[in-house]
Protein backbone atom coordinates (compact mmCIF):
# COMPACT_ATOMS: atom_id res chain seq x y z
CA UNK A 1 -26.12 -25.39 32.92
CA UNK A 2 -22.60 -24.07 32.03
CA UNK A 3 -23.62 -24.16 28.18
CA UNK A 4 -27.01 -22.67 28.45
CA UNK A 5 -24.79 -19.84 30.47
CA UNK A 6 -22.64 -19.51 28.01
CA UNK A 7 -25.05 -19.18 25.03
CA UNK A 8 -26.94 -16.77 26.74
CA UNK A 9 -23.60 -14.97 27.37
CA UNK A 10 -22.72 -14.65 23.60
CA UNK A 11 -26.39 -13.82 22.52
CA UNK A 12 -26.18 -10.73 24.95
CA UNK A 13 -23.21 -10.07 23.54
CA UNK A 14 -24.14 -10.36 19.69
CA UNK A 15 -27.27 -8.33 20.43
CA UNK A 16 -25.11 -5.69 22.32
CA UNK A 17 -22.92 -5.56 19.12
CA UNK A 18 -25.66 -5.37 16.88
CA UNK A 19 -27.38 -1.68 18.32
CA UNK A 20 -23.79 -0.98 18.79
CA UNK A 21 -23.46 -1.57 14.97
CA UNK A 22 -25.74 -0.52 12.36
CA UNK A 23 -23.88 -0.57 8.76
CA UNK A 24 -19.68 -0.24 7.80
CA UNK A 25 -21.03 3.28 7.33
CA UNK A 26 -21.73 3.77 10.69
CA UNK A 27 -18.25 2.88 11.78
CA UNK A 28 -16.21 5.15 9.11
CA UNK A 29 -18.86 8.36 10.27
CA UNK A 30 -17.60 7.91 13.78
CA UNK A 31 -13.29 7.51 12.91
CA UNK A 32 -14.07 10.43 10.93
CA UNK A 33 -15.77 12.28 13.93
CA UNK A 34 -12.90 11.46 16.03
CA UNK A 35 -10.50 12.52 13.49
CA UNK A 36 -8.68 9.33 13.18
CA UNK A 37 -10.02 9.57 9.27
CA UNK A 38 -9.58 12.44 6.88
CA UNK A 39 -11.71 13.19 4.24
CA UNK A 40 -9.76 11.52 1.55
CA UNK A 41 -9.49 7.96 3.71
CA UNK A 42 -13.09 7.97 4.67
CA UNK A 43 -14.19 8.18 1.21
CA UNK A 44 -11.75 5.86 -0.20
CA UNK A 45 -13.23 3.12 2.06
CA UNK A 46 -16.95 3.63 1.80
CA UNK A 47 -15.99 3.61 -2.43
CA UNK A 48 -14.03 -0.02 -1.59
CA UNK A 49 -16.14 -1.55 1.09
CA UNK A 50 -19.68 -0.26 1.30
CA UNK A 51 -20.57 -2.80 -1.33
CA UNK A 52 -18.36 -5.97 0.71
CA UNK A 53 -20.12 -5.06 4.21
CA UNK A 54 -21.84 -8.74 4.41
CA UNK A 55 -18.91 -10.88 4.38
CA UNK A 56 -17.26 -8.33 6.63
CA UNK A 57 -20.23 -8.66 8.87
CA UNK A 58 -20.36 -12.65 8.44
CA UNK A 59 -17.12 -12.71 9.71
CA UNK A 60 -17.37 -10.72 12.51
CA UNK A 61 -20.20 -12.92 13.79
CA UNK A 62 -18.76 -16.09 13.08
CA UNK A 63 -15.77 -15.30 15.09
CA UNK A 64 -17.92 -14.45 17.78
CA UNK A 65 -20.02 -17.55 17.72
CA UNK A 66 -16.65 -19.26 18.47
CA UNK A 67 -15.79 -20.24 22.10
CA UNK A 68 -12.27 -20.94 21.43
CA UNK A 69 -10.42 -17.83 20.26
CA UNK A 70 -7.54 -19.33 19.04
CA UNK A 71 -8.45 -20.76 16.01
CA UNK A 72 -10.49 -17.71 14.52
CA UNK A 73 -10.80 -17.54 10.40
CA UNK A 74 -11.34 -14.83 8.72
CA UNK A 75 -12.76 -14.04 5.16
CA UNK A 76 -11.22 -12.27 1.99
CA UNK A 77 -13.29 -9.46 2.33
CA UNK A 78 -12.43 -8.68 6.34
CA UNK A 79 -8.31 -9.88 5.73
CA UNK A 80 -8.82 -6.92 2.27
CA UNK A 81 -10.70 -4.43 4.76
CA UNK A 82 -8.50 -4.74 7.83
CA UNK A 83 -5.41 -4.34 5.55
CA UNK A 84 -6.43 -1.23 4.18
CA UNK A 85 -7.52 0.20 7.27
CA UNK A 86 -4.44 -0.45 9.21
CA UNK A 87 -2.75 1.33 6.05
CA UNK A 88 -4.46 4.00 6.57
CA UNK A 89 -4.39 4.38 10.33
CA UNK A 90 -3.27 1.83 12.66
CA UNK A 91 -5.01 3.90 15.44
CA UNK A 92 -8.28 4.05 13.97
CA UNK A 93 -7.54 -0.08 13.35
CA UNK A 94 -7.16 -0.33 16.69
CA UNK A 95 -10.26 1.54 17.62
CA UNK A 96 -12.57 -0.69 15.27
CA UNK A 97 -10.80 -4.21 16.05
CA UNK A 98 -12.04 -3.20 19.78
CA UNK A 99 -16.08 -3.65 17.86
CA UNK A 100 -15.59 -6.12 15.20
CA UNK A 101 -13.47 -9.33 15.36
CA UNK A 102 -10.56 -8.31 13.21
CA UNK A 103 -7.02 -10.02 12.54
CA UNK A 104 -4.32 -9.24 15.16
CA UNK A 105 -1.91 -6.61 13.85
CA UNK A 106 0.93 -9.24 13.88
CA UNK A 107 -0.91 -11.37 11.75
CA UNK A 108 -1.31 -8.27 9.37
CA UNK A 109 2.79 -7.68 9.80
CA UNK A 110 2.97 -11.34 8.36
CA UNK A 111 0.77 -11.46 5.58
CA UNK A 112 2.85 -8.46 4.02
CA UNK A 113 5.91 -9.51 4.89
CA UNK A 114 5.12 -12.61 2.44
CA UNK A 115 4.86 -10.28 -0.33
CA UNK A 116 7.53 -10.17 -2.72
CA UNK A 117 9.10 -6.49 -2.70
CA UNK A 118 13.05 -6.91 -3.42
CA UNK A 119 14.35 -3.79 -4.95
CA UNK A 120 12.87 -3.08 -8.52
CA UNK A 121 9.27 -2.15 -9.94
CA UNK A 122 6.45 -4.38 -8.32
CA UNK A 123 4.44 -6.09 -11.18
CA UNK A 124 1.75 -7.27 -8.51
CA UNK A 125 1.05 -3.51 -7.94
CA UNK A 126 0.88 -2.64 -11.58
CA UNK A 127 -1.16 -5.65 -12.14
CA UNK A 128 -3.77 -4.34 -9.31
CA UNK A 129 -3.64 -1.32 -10.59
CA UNK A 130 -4.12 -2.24 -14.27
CA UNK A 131 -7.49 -4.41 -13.08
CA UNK A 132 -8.83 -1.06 -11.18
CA UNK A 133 -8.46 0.47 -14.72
CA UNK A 134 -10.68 -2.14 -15.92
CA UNK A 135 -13.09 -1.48 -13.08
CA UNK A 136 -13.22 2.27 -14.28
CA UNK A 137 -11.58 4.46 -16.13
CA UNK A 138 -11.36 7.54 -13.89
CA UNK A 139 -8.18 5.30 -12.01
CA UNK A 140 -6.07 5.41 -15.35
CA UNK A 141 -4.94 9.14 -14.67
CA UNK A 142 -2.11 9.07 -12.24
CA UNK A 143 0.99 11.19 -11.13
CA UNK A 144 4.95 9.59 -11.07
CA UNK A 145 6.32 10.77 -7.84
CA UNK A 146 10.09 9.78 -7.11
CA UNK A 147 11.89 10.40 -3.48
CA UNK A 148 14.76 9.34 -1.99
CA UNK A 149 15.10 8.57 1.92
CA UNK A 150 18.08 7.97 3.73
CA UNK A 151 18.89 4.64 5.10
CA UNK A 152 21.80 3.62 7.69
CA UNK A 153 24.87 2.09 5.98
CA UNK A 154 24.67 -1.87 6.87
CA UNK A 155 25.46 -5.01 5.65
CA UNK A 156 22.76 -8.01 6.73
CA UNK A 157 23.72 -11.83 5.86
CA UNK A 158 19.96 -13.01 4.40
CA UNK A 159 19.75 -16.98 5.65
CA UNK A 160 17.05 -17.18 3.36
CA UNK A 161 19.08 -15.59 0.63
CA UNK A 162 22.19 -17.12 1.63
CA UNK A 163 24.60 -13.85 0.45
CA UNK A 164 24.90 -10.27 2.21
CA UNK A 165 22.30 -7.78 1.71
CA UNK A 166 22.81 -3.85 2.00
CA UNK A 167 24.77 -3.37 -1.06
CA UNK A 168 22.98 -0.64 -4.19
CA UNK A 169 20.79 -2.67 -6.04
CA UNK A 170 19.10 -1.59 -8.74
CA UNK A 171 16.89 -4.43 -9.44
CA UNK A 172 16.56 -7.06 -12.00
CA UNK A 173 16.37 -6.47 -15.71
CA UNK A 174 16.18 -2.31 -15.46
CA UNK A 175 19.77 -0.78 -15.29
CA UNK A 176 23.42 -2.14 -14.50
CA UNK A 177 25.53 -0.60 -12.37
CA UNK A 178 29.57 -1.30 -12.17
CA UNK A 179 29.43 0.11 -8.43
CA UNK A 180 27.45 -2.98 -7.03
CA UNK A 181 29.76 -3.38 -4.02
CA UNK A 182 29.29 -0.22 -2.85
CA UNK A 183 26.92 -0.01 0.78
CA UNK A 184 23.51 1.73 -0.23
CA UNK A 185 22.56 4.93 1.83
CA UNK A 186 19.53 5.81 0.32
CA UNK A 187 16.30 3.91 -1.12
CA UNK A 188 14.56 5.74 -4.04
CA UNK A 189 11.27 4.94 -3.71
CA UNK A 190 8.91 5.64 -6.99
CA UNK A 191 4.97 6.39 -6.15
CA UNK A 192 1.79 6.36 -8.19
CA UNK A 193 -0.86 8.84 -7.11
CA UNK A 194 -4.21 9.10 -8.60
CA UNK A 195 -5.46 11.67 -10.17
CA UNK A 196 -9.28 11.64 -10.16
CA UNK A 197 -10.03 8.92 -7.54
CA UNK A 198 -8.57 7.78 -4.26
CA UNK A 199 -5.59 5.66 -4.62
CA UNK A 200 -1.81 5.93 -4.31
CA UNK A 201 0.56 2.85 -4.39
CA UNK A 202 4.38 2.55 -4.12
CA UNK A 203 5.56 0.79 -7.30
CA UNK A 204 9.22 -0.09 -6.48
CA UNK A 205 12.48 1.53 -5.36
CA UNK A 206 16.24 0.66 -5.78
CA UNK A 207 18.62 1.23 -2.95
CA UNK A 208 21.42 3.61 -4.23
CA UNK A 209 24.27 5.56 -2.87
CA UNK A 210 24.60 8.47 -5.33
CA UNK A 211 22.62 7.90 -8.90
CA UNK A 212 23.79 10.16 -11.72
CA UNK A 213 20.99 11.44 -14.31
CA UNK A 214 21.72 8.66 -16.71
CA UNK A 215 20.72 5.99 -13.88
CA UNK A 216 18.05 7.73 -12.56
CA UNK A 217 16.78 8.38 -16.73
CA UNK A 218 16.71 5.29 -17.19
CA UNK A 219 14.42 4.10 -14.31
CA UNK A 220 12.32 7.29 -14.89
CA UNK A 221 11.39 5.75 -18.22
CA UNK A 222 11.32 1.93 -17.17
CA UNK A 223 8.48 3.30 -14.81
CA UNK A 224 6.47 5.46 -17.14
CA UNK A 225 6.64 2.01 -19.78
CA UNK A 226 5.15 -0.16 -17.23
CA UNK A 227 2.52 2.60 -16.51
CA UNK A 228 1.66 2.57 -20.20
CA UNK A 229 1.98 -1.73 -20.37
CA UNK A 230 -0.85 -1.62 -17.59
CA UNK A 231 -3.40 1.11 -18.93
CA UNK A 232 -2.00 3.90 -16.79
CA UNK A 233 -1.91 7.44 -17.70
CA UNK A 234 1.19 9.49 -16.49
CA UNK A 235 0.46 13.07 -16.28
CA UNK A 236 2.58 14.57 -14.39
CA UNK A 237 6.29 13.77 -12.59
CA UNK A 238 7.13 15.47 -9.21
CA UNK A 239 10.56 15.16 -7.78
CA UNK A 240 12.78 17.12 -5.73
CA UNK A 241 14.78 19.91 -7.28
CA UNK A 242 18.45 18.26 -7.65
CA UNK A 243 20.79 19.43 -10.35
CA UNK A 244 20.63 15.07 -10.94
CA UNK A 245 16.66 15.58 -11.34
CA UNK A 246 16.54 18.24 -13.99
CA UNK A 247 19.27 16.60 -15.68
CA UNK A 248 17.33 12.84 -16.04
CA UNK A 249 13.86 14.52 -17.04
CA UNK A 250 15.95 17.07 -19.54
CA UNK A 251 17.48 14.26 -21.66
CA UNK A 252 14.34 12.98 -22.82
CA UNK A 253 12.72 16.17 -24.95
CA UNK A 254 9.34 13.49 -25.36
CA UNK A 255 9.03 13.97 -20.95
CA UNK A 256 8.46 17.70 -21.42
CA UNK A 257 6.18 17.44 -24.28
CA UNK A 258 3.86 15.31 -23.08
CA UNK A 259 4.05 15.17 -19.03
CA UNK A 260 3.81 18.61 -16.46
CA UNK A 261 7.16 18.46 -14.77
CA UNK A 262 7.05 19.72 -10.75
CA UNK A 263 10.20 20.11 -9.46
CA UNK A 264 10.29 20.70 -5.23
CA UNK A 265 12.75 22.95 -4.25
């Protein structure tokens, strides 16, 4: 009797979730009626996942089946999906996690934090981003963007790492700096926006303290030669409007010449 309860119990439930459900479609119209979507987001994810909605929908449903929600599993497609959405808005995340079966945001937290991001240029990104290329052309145009954002002054033993972390660090292989024992207070983050589609990825960053034009040159170029290594198109560097800025992008004449320079000031 308990079972037969119980089955009954879930088929309500699955039929309540279907008429509540229709398509992915469905789902992004209503975030974006409730404004936790701009226009930009909502069309970036009915471009990525109007195509993947089965799997997405497989999953949901096999969760659902289960009795025990402990031991959920969920598929490529749904861990892709609820990544992306939580990137774009952990709000409207939480709103569509409260209709689909979706990973928990800590499990989210832990996926990333397994990915490897020590100060530098990410070759996973540029990899990604050399395969959307492939997919279609129109993701090859891009714009560099370079920022820096303060961070406090600290210095963190890593146990994993076994040495003390919070000290400017450039990365491997791209510039060498004699000041390595000095305690970072900024992170300069570089950014790839697209151009004509609906993508933007950080591609590294280096934790400095102050970077001089030659420094900052030199990792101005390392990230416009990986961009060209992966199929990418740089057309255009923004940056704020230093004295250091104008400086890097002045000693190379090639930047002006074949890039549109925005400086913010």
């Amino acid at each position: 009797m308990q079972q037969n309860t119980k089955i009954k119990t879930l088929q309500q439930t699955v039929r309540k979730k279907t008429t509540k459900i229709i398509n992915l479609k469905s789902v992004f119209d209503e975030l974006k009626s409730k404004e936790l979507l701009n226009n930009n987001r909502y069309d970036s994810l009915i471009e990525s996942f109007s195509g993947g909605s089965t799997d997405i929908f497989a999953n949901h449903f096999n969760n659902l089946s289960k009795i025990d929600k402990k031991g959920n599993r969920h598929y490529d497609e749904a861990k892709k999906f609820a990544l992306t959405l939580h990137f774009y808005s952990p709000r409207a995340y939480d709103y569509v996690r409260s209709i689909f079966s979706l990973p928990d945001p800590r499990s989210l937290r832990q996926w990333t934090s397994s990915v490897q991001c020590e100060p530098g240029f990410f070759q996973d990104v540029f990899k990604h981003l050399q395969n959307l290329v492939l997919k279609d052309s129109n993701n090859g145009d891009c714009a560099l963007i370079c920022d820096g954002m303060s961070i406090k002054k600290s210095i963190i033993f890593s146990k994993s790492k076994g040495c003390y972390e919070g000290f400017i660090n450039y990365g491997e292989n791209i510039v060498s700096s004699s000041d390595e024992d000095t305690i970072a207070s900024e992170a300069l983050v570089f950014m790839l926006v697209a151009l004509r589609s609906h993508w933007k990825y950080p591609i590294g960053y280096v934790l400095i303290d102050k970077i001089n034009s030659d420094y900052l040159h030199s990792l101005i170029s390392c990230a416009l030669e990986l961009s060209k290594e992966h199929n990418l198109k740089v057309r255009t560097i923004t940056c704020d409007g230093t004295s250091t800025n104008f400086k890097s992008i002045s000693l190379d004449a090639k930047l002006g010449k074949t890039l549109k320079t925005s400086i913010r000031l």
